[in-house]
C-alpha atoms as a PDB file:
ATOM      1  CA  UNK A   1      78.600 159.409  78.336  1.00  0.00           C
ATOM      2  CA  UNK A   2      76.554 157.878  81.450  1.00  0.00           C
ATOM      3  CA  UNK A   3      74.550 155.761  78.957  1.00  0.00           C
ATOM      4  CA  UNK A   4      78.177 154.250  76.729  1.00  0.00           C
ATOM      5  CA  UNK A   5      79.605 153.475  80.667  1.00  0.00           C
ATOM      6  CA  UNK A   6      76.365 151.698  81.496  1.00  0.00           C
ATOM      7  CA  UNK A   7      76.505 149.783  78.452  1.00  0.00           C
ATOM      8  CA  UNK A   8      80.220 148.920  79.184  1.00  0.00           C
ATOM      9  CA  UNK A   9      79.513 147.935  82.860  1.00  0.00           C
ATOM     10  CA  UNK A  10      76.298 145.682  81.468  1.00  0.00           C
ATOM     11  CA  UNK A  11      79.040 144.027  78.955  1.00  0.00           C
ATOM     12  CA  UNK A  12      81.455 143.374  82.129  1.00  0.00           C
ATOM     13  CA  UNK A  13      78.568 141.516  84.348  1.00  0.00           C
ATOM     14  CA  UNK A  14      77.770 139.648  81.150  1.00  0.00           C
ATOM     15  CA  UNK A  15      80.750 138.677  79.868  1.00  0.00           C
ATOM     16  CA  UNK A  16      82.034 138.177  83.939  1.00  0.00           C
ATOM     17  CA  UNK A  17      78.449 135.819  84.217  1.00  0.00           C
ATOM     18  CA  UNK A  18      79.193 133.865  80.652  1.00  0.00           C
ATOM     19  CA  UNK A  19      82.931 133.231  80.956  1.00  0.00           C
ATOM     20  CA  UNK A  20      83.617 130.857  77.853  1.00  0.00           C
ATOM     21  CA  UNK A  21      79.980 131.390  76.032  1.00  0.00           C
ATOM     22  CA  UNK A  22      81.113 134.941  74.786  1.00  0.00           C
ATOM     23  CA  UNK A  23      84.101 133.578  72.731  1.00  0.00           C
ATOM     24  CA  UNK A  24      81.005 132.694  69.745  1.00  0.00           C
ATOM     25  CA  UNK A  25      80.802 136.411  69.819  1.00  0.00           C
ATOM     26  CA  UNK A  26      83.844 137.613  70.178  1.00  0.00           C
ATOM     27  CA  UNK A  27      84.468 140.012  66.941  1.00  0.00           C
ATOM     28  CA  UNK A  28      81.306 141.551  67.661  1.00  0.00           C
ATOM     29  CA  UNK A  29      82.281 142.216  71.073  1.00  0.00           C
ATOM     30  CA  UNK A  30      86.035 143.387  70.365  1.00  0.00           C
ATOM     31  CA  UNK A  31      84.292 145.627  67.578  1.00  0.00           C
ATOM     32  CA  UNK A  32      82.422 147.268  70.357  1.00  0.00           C
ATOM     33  CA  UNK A  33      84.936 147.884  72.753  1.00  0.00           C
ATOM     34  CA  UNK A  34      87.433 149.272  69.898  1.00  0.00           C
ATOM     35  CA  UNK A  35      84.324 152.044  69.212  1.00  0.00           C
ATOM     36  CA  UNK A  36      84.432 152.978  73.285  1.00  0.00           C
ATOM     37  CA  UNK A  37      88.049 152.707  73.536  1.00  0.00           C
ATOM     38  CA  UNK A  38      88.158 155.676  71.411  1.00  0.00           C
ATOM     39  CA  UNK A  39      85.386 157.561  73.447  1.00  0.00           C
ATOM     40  CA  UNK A  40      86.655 160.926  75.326  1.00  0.00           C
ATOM     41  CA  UNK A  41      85.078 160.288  78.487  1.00  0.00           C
ATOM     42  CA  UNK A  42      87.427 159.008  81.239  1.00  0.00           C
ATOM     43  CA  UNK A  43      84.966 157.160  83.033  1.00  0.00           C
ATOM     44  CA  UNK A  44      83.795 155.280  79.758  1.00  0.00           C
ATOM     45  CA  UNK A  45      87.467 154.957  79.202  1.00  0.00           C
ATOM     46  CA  UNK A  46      88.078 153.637  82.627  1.00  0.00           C
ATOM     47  CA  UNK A  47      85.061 151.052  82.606  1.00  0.00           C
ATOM     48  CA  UNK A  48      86.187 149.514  79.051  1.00  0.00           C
ATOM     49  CA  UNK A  49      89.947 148.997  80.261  1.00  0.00           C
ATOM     50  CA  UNK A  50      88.154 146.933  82.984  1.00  0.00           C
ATOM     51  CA  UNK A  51      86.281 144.841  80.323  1.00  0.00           C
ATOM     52  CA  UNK A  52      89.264 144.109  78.082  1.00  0.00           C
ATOM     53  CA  UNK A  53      91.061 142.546  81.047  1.00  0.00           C
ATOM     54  CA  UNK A  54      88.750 140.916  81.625  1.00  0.00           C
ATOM     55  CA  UNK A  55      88.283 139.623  77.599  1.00  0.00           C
ATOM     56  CA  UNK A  56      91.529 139.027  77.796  1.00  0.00           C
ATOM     57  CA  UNK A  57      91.418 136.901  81.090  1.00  0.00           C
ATOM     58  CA  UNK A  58      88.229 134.671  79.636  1.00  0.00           C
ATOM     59  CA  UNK A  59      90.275 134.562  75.842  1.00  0.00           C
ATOM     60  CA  UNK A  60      93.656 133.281  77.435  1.00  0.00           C
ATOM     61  CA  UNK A  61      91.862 130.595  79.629  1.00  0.00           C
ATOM     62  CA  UNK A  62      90.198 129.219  76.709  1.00  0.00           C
ATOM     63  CA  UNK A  63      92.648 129.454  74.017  1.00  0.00           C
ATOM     64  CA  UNK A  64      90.979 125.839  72.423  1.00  0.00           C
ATOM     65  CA  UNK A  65      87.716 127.958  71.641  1.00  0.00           C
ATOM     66  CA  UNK A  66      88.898 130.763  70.535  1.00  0.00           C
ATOM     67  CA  UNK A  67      88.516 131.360  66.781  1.00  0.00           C
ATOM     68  CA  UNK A  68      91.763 133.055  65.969  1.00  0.00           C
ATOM     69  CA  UNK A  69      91.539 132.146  62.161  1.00  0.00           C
ATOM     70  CA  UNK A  70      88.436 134.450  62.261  1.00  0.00           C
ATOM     71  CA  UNK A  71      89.813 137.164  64.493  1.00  0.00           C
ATOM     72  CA  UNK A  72      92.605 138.360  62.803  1.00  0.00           C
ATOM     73  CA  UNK A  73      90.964 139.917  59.873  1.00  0.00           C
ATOM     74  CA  UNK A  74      88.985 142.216  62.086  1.00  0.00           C
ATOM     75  CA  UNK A  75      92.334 142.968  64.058  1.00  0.00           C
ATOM     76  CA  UNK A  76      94.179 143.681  60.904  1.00  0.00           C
ATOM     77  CA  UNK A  77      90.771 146.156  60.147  1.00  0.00           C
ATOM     78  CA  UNK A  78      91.708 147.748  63.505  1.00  0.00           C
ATOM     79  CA  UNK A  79      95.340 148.994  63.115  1.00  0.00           C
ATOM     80  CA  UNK A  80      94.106 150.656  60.266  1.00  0.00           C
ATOM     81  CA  UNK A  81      92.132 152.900  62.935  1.00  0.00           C
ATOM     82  CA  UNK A  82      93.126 156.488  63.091  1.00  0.00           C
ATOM     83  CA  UNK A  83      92.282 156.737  66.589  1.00  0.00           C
ATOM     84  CA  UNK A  84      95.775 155.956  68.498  1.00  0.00           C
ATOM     85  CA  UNK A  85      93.606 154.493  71.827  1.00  0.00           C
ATOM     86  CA  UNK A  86      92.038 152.020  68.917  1.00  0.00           C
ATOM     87  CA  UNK A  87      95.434 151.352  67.791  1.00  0.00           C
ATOM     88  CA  UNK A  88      96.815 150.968  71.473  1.00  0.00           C
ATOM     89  CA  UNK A  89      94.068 148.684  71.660  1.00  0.00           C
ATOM     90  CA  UNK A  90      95.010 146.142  69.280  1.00  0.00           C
ATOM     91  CA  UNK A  91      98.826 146.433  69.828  1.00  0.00           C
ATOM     92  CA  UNK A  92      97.595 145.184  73.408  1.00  0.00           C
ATOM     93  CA  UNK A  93      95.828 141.856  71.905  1.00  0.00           C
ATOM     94  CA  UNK A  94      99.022 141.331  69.854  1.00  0.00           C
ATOM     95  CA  UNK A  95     101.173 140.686  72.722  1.00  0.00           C
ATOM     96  CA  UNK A  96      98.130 138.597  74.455  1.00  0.00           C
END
């Protein structure tokens, strides 16, 4: 569990650091926080609710770059997630 919050907190000063610059890899990223959004530990849990707002912060203050045309097939992947905190997830970037 340490190591999957580390890895969340390293995401969080990167994607704080890049602003914009992580919109290019934005599935890849949302793919990744889907998998820890569904992990049982609460500080993990905790640590990845703090990166999403912050996603979601950097997405909705760049809404020209982001590729939504590209993003929707992996968010209609996602509510097909049997996982409800994956689920919860998406619902979340629906009303963003």
């Amino acid at each position: 569990a340490r190591v999957r919050y580390y890895a969340c907190e390293s995401l969080f000063n990167i994607s704080k650091v890049a602003g914009f610059e992580i919109v290019d890899h934005f599935n890849a990223i949302f793919e990744g926080v889907c998998h820890l959004y569904a992990d049982t530990d609460a500080d993990v849990k905790r640590g990845v609710m703090v990166l999403d707002q912050l996603i979601k912060d950097i997405v909705t203050t760049s809404p020209h770059k982001f590729k939504t045309k590209e993003f929707v097939p992996l968010l209609v992947k996602m509510t097909q997630a049997k996982n409800p905190f994956i689920r919860q997830l998406v619902l979340s970037w629906v009303h963003v």
